[in-house]
PDB file of N, CA and C in Angstrom:
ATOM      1  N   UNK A   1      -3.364  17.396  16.708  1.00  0.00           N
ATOM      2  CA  UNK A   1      -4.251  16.320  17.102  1.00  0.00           C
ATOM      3  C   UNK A   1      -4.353  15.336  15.939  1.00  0.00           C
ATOM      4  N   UNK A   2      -4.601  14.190  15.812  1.00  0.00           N
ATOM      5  CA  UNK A   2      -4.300  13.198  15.375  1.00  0.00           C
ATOM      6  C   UNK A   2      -5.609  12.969  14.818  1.00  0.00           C
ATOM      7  N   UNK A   3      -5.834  11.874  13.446  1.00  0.00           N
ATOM      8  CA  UNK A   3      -6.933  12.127  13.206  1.00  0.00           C
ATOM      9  C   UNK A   3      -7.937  10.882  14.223  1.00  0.00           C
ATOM     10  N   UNK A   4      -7.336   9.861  14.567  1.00  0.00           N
ATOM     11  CA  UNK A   4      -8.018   8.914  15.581  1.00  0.00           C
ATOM     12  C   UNK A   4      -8.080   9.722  17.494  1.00  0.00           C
ATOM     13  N   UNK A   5      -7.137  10.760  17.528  1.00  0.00           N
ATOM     14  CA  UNK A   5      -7.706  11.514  18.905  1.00  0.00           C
ATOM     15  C   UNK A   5      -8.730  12.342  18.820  1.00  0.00           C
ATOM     16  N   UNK A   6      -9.295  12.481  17.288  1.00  0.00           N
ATOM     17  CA  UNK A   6     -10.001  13.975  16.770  1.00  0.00           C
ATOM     18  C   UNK A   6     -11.475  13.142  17.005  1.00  0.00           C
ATOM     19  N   UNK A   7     -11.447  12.202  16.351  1.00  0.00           N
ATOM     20  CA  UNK A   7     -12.605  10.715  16.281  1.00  0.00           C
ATOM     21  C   UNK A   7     -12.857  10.309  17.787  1.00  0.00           C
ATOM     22  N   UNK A   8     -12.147   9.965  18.702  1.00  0.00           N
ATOM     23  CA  UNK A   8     -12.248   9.803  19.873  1.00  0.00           C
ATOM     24  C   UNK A   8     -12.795  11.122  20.918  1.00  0.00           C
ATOM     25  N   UNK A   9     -12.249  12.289  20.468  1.00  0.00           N
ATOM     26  CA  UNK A   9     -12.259  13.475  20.601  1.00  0.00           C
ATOM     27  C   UNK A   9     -13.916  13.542  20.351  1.00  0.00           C
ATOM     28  N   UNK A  10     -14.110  13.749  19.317  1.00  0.00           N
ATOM     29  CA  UNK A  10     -15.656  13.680  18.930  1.00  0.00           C
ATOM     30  C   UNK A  10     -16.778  12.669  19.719  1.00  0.00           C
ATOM     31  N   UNK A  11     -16.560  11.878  19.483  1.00  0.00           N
ATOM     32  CA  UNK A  11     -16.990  10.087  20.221  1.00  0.00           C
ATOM     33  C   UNK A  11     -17.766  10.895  22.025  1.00  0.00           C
ATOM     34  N   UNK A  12     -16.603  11.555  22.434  1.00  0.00           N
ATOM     35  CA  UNK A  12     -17.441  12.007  23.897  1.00  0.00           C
ATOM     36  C   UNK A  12     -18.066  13.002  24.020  1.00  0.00           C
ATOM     37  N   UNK A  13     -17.605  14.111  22.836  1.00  0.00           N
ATOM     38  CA  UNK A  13     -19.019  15.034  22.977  1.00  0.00           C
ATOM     39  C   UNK A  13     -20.261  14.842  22.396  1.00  0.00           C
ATOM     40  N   UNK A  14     -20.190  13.192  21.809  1.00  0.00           N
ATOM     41  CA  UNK A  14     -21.465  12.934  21.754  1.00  0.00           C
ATOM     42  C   UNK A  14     -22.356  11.967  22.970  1.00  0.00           C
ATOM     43  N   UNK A  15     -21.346  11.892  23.812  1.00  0.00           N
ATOM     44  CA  UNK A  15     -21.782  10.651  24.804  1.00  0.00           C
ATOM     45  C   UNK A  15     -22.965  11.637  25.344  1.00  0.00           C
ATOM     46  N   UNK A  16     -23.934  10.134  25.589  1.00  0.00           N
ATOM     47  CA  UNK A  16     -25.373  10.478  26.254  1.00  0.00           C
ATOM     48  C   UNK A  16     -25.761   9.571  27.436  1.00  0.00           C
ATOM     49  N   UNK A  17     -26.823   9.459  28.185  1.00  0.00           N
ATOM     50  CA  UNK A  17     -27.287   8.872  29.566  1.00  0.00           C
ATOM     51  C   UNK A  17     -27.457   7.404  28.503  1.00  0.00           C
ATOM     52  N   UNK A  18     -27.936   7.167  27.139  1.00  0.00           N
ATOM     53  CA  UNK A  18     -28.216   5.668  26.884  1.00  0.00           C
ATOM     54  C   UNK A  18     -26.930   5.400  26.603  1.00  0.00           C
ATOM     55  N   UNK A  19     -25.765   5.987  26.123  1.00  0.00           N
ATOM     56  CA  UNK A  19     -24.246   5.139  25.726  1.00  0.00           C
ATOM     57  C   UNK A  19     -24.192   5.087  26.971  1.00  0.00           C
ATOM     58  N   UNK A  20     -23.848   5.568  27.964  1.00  0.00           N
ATOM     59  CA  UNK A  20     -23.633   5.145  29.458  1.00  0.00           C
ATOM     60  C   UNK A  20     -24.538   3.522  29.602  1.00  0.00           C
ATOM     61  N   UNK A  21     -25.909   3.742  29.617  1.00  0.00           N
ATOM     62  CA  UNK A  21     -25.965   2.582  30.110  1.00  0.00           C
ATOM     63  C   UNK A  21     -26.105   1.512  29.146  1.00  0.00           C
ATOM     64  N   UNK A  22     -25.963   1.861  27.872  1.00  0.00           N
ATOM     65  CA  UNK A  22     -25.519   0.840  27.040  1.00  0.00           C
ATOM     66  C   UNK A  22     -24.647  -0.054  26.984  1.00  0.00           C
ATOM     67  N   UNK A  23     -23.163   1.054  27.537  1.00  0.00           N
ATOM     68  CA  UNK A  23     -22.289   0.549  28.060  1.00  0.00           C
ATOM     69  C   UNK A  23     -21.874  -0.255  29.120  1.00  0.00           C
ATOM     70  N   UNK A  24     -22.495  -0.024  30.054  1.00  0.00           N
ATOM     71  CA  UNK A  24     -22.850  -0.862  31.030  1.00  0.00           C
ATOM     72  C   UNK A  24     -23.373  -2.249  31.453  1.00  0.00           C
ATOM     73  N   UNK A  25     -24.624  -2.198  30.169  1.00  0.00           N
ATOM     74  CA  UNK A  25     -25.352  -3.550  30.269  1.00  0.00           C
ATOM     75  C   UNK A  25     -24.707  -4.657  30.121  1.00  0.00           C
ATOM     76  N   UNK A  26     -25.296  -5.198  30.643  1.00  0.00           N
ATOM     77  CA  UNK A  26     -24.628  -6.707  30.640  1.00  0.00           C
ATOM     78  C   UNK A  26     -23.105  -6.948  31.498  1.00  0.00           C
ATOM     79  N   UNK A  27     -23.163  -6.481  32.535  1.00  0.00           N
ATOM     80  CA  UNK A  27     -22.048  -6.353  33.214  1.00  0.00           C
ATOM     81  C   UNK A  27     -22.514  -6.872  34.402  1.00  0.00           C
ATOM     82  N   UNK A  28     -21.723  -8.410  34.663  1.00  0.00           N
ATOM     83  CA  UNK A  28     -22.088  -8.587  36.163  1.00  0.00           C
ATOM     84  C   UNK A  28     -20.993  -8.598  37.141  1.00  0.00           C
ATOM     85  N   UNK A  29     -19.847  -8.170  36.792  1.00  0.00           N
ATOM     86  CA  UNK A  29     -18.919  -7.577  37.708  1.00  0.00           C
ATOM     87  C   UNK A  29     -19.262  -6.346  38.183  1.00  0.00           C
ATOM     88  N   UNK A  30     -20.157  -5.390  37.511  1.00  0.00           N
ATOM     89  CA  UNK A  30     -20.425  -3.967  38.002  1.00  0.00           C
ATOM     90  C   UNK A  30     -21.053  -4.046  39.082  1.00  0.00           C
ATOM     91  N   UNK A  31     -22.505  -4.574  38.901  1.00  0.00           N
ATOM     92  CA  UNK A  31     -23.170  -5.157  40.042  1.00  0.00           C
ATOM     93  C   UNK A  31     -23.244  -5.535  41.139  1.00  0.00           C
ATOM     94  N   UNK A  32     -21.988  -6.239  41.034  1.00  0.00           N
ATOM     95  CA  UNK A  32     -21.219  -7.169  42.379  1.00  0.00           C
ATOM     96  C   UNK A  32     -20.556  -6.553  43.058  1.00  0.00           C
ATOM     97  N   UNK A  33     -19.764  -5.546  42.193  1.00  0.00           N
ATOM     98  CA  UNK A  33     -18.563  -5.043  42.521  1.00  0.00           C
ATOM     99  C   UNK A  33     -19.360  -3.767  43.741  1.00  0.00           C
ATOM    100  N   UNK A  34     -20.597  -3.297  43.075  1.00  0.00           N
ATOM    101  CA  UNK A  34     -21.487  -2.360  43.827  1.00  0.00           C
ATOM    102  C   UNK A  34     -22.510  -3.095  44.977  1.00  0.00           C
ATOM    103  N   UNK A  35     -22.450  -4.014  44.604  1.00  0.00           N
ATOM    104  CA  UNK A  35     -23.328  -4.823  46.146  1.00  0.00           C
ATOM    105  C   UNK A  35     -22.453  -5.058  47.210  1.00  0.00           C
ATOM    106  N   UNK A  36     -20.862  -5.397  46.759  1.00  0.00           N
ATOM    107  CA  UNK A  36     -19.597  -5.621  47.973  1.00  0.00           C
ATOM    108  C   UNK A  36     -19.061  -4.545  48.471  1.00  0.00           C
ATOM    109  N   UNK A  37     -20.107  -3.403  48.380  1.00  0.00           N
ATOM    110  CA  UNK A  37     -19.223  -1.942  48.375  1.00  0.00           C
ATOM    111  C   UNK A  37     -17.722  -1.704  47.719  1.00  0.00           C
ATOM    112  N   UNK A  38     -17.342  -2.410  46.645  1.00  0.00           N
ATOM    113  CA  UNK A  38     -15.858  -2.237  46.068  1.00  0.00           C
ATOM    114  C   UNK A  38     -16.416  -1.203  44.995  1.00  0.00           C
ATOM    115  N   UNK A  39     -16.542   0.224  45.183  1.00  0.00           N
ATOM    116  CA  UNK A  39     -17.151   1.098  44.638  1.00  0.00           C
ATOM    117  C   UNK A  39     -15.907   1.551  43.607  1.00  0.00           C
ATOM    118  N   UNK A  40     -14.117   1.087  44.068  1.00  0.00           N
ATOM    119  CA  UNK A  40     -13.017   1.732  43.121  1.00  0.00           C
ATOM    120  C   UNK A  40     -13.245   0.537  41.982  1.00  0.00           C
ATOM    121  N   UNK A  41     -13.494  -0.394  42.686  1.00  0.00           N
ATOM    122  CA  UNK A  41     -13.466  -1.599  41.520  1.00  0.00           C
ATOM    123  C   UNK A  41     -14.886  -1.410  40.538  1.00  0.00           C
ATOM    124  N   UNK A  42     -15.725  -1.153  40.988  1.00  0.00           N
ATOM    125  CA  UNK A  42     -17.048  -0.325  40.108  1.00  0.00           C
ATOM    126  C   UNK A  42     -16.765   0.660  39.396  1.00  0.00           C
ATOM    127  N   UNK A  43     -16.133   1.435  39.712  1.00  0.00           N
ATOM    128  CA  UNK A  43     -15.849   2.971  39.101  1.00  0.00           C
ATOM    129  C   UNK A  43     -14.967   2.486  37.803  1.00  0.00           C
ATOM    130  N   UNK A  44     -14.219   1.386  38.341  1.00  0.00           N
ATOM    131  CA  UNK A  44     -13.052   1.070  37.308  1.00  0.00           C
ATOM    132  C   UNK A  44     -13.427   0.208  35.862  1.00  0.00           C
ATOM    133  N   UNK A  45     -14.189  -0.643  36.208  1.00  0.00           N
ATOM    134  CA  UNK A  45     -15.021  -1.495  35.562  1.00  0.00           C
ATOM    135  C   UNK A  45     -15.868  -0.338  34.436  1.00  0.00           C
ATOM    136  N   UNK A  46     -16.796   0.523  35.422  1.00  0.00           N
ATOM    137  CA  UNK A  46     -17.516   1.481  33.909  1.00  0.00           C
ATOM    138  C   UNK A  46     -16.921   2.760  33.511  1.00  0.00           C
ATOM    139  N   UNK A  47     -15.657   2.572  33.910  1.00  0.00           N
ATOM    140  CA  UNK A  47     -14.765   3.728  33.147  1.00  0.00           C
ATOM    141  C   UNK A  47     -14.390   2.971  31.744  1.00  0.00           C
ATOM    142  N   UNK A  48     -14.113   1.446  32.240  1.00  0.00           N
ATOM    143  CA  UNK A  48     -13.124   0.586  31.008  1.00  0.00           C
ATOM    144  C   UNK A  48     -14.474   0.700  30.128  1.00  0.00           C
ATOM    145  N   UNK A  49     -15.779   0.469  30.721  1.00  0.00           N
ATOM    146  CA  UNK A  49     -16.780  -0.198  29.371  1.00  0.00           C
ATOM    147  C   UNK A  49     -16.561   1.446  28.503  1.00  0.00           C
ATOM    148  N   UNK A  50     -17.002   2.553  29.290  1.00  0.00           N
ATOM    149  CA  UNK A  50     -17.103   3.561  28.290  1.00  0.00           C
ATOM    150  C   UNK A  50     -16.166   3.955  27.806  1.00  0.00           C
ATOM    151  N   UNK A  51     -15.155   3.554  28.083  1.00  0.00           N
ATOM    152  CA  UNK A  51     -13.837   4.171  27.168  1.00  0.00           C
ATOM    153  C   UNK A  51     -13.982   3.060  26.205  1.00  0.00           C
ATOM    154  N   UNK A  52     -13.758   2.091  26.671  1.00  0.00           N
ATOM    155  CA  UNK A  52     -14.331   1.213  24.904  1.00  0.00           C
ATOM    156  C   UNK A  52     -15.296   1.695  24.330  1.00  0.00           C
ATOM    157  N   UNK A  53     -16.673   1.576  24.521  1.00  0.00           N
ATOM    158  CA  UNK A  53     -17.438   2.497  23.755  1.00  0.00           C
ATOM    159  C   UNK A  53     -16.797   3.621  23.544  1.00  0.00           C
ATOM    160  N   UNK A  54     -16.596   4.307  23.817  1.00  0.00           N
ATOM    161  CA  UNK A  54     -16.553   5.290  23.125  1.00  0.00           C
ATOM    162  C   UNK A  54     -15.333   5.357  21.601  1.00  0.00           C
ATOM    163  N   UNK A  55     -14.150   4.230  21.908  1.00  0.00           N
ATOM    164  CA  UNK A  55     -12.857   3.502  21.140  1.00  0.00           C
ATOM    165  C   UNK A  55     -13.633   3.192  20.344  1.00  0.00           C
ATOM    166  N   UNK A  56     -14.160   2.350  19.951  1.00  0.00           N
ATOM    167  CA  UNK A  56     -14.781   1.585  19.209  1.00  0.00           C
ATOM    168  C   UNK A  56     -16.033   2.106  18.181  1.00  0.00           C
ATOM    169  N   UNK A  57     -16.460   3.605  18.656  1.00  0.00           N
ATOM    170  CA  UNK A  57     -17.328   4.580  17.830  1.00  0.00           C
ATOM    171  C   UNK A  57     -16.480   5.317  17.370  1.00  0.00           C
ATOM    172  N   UNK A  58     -15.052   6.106  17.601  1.00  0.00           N
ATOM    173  CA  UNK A  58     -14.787   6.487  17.000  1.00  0.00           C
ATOM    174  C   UNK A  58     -13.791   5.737  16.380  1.00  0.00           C
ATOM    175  N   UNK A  59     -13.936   4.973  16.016  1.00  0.00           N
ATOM    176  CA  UNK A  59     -12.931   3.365  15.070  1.00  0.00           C
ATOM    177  C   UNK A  59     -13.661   3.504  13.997  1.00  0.00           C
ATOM    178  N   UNK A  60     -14.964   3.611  14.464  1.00  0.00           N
ATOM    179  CA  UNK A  60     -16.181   3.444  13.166  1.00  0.00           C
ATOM    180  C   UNK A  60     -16.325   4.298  12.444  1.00  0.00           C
ATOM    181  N   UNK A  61     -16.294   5.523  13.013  1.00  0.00           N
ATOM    182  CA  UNK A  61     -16.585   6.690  12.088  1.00  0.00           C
ATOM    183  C   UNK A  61     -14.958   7.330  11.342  1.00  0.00           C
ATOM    184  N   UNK A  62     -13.778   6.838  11.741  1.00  0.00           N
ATOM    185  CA  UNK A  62     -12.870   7.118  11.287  1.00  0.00           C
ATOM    186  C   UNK A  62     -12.360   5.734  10.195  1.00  0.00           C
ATOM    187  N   UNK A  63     -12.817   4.365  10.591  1.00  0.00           N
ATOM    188  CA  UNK A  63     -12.128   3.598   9.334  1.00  0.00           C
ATOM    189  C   UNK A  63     -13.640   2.827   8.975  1.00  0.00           C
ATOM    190  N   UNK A  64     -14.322   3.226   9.362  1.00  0.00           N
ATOM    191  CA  UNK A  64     -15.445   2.569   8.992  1.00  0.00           C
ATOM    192  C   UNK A  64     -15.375   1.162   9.236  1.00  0.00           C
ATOM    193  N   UNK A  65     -14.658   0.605  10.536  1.00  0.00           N
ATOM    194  CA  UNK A  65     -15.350  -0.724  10.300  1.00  0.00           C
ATOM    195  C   UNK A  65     -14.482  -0.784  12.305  1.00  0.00           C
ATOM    196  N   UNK A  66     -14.439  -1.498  13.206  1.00  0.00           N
ATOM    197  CA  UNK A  66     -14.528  -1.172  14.570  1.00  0.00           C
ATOM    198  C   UNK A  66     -13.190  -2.447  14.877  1.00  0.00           C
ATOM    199  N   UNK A  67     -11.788  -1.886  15.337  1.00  0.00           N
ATOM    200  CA  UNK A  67     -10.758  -2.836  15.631  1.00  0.00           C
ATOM    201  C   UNK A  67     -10.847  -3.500  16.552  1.00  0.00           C
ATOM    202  N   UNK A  68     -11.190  -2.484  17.572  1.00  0.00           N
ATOM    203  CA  UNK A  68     -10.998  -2.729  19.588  1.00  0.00           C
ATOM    204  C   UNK A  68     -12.284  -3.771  19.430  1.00  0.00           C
ATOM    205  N   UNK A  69     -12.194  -4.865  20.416  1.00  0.00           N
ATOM    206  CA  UNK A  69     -12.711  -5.793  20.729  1.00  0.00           C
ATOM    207  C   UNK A  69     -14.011  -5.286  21.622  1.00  0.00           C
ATOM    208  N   UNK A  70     -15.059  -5.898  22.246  1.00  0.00           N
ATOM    209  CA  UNK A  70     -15.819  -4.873  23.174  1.00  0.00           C
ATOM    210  C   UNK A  70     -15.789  -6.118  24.510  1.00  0.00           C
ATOM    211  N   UNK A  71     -16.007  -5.630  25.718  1.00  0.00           N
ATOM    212  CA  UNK A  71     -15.613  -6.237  26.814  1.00  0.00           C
ATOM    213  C   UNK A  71     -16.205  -7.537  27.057  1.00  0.00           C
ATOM    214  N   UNK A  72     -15.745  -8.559  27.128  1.00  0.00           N
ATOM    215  CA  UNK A  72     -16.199  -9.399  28.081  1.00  0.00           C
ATOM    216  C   UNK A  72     -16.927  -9.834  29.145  1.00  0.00           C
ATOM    217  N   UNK A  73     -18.064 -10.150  29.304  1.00  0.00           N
ATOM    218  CA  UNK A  73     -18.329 -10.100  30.794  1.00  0.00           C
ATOM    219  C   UNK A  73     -17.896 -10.698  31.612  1.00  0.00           C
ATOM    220  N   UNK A  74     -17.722 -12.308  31.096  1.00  0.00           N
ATOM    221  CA  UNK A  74     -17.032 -13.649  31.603  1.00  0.00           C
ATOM    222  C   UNK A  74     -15.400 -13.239  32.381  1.00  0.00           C
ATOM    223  N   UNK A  75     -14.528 -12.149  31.380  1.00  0.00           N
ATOM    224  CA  UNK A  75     -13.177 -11.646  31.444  1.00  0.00           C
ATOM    225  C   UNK A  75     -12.999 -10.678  33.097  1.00  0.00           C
ATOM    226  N   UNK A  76     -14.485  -9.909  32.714  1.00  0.00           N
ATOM    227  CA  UNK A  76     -14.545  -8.487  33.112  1.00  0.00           C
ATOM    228  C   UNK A  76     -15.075  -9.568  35.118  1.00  0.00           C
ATOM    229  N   UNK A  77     -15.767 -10.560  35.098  1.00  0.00           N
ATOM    230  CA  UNK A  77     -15.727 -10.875  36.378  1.00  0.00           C
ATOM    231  C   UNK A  77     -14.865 -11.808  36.919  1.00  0.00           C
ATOM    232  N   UNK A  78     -14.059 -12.037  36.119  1.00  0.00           N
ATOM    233  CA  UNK A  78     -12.923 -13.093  35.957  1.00  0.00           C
ATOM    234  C   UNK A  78     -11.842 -11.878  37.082  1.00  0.00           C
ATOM    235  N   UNK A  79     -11.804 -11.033  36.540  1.00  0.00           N
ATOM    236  CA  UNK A  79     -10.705  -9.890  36.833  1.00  0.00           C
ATOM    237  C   UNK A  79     -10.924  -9.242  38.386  1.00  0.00           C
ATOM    238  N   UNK A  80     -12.820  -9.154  38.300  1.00  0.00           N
ATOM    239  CA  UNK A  80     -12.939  -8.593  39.721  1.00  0.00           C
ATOM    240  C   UNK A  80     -12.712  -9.858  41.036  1.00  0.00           C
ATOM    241  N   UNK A  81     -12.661 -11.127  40.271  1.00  0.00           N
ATOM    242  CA  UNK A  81     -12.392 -11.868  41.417  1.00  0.00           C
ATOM    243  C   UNK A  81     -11.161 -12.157  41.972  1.00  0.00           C
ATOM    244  N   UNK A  82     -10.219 -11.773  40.736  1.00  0.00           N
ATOM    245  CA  UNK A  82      -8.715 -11.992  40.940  1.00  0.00           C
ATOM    246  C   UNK A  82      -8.101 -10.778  41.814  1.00  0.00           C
ATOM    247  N   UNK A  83      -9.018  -9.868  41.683  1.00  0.00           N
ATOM    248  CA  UNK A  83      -8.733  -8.064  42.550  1.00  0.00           C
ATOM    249  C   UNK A  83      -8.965  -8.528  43.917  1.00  0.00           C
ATOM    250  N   UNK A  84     -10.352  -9.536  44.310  1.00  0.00           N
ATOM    251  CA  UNK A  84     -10.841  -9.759  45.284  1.00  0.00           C
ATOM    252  C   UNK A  84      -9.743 -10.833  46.059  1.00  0.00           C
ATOM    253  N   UNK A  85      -9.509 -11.597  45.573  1.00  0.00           N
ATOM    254  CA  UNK A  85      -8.452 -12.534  45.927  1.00  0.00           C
ATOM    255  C   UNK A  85      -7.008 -11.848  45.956  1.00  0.00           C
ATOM    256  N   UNK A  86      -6.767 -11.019  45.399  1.00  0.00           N
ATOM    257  CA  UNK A  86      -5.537 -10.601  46.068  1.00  0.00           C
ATOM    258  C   UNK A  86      -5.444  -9.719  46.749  1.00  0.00           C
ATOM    259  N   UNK A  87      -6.286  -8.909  47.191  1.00  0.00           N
ATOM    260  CA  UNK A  87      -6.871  -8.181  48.380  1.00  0.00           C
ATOM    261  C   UNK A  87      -7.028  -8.797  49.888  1.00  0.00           C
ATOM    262  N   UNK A  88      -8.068 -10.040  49.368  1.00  0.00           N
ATOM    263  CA  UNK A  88      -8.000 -10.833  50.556  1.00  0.00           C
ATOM    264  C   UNK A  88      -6.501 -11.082  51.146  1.00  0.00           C
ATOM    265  N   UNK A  89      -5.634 -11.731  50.001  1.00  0.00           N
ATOM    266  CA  UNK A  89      -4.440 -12.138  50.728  1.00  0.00           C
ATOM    267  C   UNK A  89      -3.493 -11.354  51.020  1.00  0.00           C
ATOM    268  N   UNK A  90      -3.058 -10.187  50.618  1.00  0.00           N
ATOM    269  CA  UNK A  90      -3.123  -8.804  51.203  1.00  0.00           C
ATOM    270  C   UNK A  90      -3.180  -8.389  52.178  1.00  0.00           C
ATOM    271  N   UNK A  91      -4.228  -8.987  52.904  1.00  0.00           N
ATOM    272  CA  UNK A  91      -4.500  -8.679  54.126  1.00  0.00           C
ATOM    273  C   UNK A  91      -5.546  -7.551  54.213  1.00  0.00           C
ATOM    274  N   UNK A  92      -5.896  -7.011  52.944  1.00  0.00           N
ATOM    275  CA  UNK A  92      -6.376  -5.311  52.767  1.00  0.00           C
ATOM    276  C   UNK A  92      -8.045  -5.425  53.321  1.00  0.00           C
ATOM    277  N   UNK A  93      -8.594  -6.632  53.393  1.00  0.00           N
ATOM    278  CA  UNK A  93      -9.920  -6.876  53.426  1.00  0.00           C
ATOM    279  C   UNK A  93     -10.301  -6.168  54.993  1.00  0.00           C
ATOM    280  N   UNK A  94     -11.306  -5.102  54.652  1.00  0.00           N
ATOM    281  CA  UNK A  94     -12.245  -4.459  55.708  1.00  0.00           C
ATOM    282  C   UNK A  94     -13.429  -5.590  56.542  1.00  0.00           C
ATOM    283  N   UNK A  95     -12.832  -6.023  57.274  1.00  0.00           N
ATOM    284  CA  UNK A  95     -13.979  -7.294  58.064  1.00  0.00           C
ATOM    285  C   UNK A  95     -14.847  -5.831  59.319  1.00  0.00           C
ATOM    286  N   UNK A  96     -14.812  -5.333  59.611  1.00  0.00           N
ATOM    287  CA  UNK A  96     -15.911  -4.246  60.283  1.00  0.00           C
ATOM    288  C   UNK A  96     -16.534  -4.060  59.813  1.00  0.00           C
TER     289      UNK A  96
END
């Protein structure tokens, strides 16, 4: 094991109910994504925030200072609309 998988490794057996929604905050693609019932596009969205959090804690405790960038919100609803739009044209959209 590597010493940045060992750090990352560590990073989730410390995860708690506030890094969750720490991670979370400030997310208005999550929101949306859970009011349009797009629950894969929700799921997907706070998998990415906590895997950054969690990247980015163990960045810290292994070089002491944090590389990975932390998410966007502007990016992060930028992305769910481009999912939404190519879905629509797709044809994939559930109108029932």
């Amino acid at each position: 094991m590597t010493a940045s998988n060992k750090a990352l490794w560590e990073a989730y057996q410390e995860l708690n109910d506030d890094d969750i929604m720490d991670a979370i905050a400030g997310s208005v693609a999550i929101p949306l994504a859970i009011k349009s019932g797009d629950w894969e596009y929700a799921q997907h969205f706070i998998k990415e925030r906590i895997e950054n959090k969690m990247q980015r804690r163990a960045e810290l405790a292994l070089y002491e200072s944090i590389k990975t960038p932390s998410i966007d919100s502007d990016d992060e609803l930028r992305i769910l609309r481009t999912l939404w739009l190519k879905k629509n044209y797709k044809g994939d959209n559930d109108e029932t």
